[in-house]
C-alpha atoms as a PDB file:
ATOM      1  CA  UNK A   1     -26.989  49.279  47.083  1.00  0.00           C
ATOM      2  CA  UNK A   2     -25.195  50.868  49.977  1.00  0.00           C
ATOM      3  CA  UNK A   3     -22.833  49.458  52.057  1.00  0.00           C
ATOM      4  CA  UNK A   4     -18.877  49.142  53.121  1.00  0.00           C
ATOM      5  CA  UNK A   5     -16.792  47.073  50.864  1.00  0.00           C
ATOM      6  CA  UNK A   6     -13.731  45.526  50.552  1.00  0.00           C
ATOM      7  CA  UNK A   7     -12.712  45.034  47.223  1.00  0.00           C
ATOM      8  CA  UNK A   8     -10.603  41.789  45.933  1.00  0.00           C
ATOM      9  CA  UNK A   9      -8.579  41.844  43.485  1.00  0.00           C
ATOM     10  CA  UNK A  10     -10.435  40.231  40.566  1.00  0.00           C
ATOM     11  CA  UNK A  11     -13.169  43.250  41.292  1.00  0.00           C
ATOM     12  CA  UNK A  12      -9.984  45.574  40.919  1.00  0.00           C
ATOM     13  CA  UNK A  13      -8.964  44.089  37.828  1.00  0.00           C
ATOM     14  CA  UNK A  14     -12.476  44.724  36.492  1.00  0.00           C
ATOM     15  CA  UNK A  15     -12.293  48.087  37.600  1.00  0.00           C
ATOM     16  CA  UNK A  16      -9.393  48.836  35.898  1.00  0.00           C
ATOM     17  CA  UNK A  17     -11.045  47.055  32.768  1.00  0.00           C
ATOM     18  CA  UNK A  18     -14.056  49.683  32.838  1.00  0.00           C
ATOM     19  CA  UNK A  19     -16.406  47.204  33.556  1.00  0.00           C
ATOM     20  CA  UNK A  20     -19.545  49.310  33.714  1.00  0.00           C
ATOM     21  CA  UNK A  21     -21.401  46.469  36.325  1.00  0.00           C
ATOM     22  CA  UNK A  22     -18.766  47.387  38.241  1.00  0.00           C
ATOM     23  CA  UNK A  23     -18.293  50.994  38.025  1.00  0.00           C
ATOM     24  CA  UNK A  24     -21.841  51.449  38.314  1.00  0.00           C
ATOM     25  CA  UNK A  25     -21.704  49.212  42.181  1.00  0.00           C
ATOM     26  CA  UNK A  26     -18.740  51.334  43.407  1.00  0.00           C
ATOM     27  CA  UNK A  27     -21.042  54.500  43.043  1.00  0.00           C
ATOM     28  CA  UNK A  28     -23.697  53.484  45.295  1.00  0.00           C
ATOM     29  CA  UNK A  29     -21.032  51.993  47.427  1.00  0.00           C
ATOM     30  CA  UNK A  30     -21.636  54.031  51.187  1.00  0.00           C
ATOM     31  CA  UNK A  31     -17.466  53.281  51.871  1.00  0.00           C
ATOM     32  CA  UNK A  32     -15.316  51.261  49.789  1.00  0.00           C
ATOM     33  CA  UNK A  33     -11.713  49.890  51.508  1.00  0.00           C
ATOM     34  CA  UNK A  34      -8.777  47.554  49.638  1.00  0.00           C
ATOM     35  CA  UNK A  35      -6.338  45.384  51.600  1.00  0.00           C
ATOM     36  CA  UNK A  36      -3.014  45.889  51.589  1.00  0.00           C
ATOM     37  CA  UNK A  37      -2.719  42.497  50.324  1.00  0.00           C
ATOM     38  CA  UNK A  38      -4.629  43.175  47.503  1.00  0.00           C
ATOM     39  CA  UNK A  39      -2.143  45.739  46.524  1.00  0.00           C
ATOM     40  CA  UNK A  40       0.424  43.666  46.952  1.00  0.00           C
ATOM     41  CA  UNK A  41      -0.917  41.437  44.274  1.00  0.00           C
ATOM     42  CA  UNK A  42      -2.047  44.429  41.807  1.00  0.00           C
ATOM     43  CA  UNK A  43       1.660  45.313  41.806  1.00  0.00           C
ATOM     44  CA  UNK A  44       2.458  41.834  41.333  1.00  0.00           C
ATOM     45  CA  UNK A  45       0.457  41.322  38.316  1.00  0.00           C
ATOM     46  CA  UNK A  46       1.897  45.033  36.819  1.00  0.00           C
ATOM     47  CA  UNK A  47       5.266  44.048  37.067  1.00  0.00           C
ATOM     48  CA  UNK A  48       5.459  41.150  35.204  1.00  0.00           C
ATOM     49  CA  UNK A  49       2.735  42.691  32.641  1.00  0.00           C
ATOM     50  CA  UNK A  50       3.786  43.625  29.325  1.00  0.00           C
ATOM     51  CA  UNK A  51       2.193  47.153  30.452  1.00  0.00           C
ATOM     52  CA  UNK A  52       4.143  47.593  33.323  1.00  0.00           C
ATOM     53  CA  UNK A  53       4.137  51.155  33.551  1.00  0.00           C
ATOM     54  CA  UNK A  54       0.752  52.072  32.667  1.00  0.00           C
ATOM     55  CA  UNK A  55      -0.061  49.592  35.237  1.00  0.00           C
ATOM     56  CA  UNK A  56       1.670  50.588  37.856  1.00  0.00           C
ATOM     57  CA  UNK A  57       0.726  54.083  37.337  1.00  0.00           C
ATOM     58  CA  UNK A  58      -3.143  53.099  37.695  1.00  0.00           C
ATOM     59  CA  UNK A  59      -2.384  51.142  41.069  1.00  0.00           C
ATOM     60  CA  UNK A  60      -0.324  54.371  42.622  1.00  0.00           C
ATOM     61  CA  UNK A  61      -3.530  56.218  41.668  1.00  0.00           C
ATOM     62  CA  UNK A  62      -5.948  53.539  42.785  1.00  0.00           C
ATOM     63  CA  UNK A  63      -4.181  53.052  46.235  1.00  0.00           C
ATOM     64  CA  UNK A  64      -3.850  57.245  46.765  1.00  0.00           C
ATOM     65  CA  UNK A  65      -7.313  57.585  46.658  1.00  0.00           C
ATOM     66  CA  UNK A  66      -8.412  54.713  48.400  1.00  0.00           C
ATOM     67  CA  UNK A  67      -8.466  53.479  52.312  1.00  0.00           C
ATOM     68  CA  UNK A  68      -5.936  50.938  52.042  1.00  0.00           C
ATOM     69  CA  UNK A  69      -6.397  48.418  54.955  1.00  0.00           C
ATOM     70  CA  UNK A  70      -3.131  46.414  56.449  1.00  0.00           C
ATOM     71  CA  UNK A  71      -2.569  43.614  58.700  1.00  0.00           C
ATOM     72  CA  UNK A  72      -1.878  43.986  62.618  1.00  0.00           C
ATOM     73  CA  UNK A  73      -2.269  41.835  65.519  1.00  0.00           C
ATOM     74  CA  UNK A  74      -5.862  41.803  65.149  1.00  0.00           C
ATOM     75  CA  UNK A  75      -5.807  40.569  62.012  1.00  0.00           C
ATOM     76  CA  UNK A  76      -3.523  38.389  62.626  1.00  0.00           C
ATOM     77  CA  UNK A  77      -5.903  36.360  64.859  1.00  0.00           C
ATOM     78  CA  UNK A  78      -8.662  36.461  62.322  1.00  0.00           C
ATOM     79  CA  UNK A  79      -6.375  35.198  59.959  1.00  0.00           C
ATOM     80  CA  UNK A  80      -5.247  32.006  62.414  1.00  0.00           C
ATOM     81  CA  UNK A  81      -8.993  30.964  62.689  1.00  0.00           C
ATOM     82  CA  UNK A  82      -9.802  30.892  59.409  1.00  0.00           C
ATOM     83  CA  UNK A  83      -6.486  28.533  58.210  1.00  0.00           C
ATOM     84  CA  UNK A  84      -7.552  26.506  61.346  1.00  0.00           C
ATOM     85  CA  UNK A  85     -10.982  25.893  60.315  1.00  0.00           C
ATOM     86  CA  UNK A  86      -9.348  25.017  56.762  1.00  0.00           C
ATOM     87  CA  UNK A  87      -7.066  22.944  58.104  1.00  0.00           C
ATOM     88  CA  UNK A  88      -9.642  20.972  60.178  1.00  0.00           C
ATOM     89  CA  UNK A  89     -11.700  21.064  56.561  1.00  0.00           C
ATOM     90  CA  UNK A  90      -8.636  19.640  54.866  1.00  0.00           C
ATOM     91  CA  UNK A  91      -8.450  21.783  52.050  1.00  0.00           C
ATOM     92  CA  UNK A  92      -7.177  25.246  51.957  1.00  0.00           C
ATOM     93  CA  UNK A  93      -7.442  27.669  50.122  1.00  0.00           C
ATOM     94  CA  UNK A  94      -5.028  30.551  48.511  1.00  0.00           C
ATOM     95  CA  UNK A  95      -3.245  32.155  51.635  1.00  0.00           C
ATOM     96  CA  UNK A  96      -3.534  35.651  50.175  1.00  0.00           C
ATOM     97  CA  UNK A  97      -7.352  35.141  50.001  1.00  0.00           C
ATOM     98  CA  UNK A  98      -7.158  34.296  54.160  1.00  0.00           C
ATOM     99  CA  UNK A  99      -5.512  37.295  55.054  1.00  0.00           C
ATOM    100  CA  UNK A 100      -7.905  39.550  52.984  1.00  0.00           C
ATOM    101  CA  UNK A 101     -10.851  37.830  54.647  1.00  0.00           C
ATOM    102  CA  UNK A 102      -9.045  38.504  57.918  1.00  0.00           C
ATOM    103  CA  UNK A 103      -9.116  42.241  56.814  1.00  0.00           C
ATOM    104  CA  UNK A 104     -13.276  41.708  56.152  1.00  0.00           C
ATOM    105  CA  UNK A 105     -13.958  40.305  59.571  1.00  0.00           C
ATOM    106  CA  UNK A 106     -11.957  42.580  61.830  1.00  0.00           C
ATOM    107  CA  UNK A 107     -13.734  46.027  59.943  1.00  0.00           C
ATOM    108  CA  UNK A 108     -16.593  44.171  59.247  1.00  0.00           C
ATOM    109  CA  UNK A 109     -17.046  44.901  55.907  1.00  0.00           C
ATOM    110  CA  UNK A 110     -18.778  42.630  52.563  1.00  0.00           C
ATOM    111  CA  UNK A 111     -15.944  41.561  50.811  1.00  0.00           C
ATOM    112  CA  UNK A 112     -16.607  41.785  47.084  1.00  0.00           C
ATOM    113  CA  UNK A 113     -15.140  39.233  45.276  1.00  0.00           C
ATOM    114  CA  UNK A 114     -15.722  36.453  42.517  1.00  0.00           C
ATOM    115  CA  UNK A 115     -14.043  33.836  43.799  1.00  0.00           C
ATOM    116  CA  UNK A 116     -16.393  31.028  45.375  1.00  0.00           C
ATOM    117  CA  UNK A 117     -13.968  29.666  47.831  1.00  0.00           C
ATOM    118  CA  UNK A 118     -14.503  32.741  50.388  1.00  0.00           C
ATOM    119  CA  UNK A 119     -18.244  31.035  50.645  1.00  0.00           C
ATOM    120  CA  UNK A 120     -16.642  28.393  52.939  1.00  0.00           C
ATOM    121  CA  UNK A 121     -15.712  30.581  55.162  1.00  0.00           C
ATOM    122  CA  UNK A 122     -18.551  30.346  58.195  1.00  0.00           C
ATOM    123  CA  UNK A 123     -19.580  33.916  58.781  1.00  0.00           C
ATOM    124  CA  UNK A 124     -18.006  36.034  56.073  1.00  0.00           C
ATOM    125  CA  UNK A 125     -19.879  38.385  54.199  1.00  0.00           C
ATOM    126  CA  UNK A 126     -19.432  38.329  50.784  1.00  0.00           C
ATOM    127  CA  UNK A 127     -21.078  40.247  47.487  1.00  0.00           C
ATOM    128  CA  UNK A 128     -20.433  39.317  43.717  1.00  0.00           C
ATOM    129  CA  UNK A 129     -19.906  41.605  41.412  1.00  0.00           C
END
């Protein structure tokens, strides 16, 4: 199972869990990337943890030794399409979750996720975990 990922944040979380089905996918992984977004919300989550420190201490290592992907004008116009096509679909979904598939399209990477709301967006590859 070779490939280049990006990871979301629920596949981080399971990381950071030990999930062996998980471990075990990142080590045949070819090139594995994590939005900045992603991040964002890893941080998010340690701060208002009751573990806040331990936490934070496994993102700072996570994010080190990791390609951490950010946003840029590129990006940006990913990002527009997909809350257009949303919009036009009249439901959207977590804006977060659009600007981390706008990250997937513009490297064109498999994002690895588990939530089932990046299926509705036309085009995007995406991997379960």
């Amino acid at each position: 199972m070779s490939g280049r990922y990006l990871l979301d944040t629920n596949i981080l979380i399971a990381l950071f869990a030990k999930e062996k089905k998980v471990e075990d996918k990142l080590a045949q992984a070819d090139e594995v990337f994590v939005p900045s977004v992603v991040i964002g919300e890893l941080y998010f989550g340690a701060y208002k943890s009751v573990k806040a420190t331990e936490n934070l201490l496994h993102i700072d290592e996570l994010a080190s030794n990791t390609v951490v992907l950010g946003c840029d004008t590129e990006t940006a116009r990913h990002y527009g399409k997909i809350k257009n096509a949303f919009r036009l679909k009249g439901h959207p979904i977590p804006e977060n979750d659009i600007w981390i598939a706008a990250i997937a399209f513009q490297y064109d990477l498999t994002l690895v996720t588990r939530d089932m709301h990046f299926n509705e967006i036309e085009s995007l590859k995406t991997m379960v975990w």
